[in-house]
C-alpha atoms as a PDB file:
ATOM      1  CA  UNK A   1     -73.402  54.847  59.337  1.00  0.00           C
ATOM      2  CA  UNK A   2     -70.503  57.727  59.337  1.00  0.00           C
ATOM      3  CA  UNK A   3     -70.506  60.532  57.122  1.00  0.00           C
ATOM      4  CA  UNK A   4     -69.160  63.774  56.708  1.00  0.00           C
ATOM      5  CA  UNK A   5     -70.912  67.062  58.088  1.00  0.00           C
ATOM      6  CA  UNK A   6     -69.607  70.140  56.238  1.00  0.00           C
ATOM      7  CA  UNK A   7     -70.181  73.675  57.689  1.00  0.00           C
ATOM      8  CA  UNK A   8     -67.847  76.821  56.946  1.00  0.00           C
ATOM      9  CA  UNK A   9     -64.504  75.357  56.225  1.00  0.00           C
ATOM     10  CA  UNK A  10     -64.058  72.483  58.449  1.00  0.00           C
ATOM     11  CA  UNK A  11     -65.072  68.742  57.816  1.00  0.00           C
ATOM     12  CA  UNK A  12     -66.694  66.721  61.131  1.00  0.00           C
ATOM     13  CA  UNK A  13     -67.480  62.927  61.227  1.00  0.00           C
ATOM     14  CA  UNK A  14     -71.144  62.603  61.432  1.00  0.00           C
ATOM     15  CA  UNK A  15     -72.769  60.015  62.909  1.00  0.00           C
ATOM     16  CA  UNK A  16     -76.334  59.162  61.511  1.00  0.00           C
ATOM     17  CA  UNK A  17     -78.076  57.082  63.898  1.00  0.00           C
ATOM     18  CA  UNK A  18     -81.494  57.490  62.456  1.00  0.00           C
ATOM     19  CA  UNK A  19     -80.141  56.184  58.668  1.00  0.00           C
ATOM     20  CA  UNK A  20     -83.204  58.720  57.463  1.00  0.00           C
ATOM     21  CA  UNK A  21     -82.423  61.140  54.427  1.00  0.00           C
ATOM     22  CA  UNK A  22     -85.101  63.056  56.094  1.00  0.00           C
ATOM     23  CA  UNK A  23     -82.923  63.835  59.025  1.00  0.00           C
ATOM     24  CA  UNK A  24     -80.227  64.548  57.498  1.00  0.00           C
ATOM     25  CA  UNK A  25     -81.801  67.160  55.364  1.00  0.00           C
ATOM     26  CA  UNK A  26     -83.532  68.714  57.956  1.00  0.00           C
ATOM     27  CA  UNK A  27     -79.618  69.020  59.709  1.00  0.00           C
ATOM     28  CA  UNK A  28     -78.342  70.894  56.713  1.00  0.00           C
ATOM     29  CA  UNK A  29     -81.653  73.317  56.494  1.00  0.00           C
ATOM     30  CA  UNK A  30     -80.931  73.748  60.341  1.00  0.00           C
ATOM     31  CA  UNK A  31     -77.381  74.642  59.912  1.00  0.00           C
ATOM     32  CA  UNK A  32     -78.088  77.344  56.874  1.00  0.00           C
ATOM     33  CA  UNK A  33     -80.244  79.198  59.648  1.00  0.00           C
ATOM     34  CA  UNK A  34     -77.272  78.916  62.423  1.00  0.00           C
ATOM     35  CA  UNK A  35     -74.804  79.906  59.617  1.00  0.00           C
ATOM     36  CA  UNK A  36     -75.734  83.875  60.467  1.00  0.00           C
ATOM     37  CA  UNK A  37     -75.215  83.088  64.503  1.00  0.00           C
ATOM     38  CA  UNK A  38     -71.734  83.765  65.923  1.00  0.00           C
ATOM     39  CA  UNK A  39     -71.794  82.164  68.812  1.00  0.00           C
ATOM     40  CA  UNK A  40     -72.649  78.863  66.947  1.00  0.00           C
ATOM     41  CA  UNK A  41     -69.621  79.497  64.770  1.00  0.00           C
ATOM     42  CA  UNK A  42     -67.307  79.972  67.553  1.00  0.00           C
ATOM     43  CA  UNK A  43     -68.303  76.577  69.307  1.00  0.00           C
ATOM     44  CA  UNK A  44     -68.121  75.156  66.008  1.00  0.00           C
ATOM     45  CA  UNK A  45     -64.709  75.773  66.064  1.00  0.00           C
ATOM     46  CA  UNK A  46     -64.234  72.951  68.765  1.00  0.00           C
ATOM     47  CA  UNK A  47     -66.559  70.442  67.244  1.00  0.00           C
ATOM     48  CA  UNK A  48     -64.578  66.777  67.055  1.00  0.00           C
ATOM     49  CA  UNK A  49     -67.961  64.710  66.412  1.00  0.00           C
ATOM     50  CA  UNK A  50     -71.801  64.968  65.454  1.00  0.00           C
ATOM     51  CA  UNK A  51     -74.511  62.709  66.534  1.00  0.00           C
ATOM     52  CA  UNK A  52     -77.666  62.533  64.362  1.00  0.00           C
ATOM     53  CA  UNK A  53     -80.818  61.420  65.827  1.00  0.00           C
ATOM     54  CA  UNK A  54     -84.412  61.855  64.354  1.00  0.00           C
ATOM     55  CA  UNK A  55     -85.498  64.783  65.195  1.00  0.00           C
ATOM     56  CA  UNK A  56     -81.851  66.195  67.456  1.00  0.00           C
ATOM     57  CA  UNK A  57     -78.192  66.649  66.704  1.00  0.00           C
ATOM     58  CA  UNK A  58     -75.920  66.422  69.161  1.00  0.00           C
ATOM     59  CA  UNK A  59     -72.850  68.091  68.531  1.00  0.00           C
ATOM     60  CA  UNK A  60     -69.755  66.582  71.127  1.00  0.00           C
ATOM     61  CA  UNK A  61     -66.617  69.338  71.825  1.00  0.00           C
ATOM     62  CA  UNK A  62     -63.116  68.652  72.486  1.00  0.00           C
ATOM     63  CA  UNK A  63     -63.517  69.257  76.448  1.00  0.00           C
ATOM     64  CA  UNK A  64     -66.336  66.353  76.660  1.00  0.00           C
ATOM     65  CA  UNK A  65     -69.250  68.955  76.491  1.00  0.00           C
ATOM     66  CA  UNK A  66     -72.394  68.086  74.434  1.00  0.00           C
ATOM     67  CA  UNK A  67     -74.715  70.470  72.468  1.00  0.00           C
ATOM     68  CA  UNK A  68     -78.224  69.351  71.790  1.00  0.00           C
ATOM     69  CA  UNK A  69     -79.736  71.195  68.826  1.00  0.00           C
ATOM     70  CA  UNK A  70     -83.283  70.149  68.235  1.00  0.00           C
ATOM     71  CA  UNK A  71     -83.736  70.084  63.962  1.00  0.00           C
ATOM     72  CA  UNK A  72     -87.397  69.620  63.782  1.00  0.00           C
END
């Protein structure tokens, strides 16, 4: 199922493998806490795609790096 992960002022395509609200909420609680981290904002800069598992996101760049950020 795609969707639409908005953080800041940018827009990624979010990919919600686990099809659970619950996972999805827990994302968005995550990302309010990360919203005060800089160096999360910078790399977020460079985000082209988000992966949503149950309890991890995994966050893909634009060089082929991956960023596993555990949401439980």
């Amino acid at each position: 199922m795609m969707d639409v992960l908005c953080f800041g002022r940018r827009a990624v395509p979010l990919q919600n493998r686990a099809n659970r609200l619950e996972s999805r909420k827990l994302l968005n609680d995550r990302l309010q806490e990360m919203a005060l981290d800089l160096e999360f904002r910078r790399k977020w800069k460079k985000v082209t795609t988000v992966e949503l598992m149950s309890q991890a996101a995994i966050f893909k760049f634009s060089d082929g790096t991956k960023l596993y950020l555990n949401i439980s």
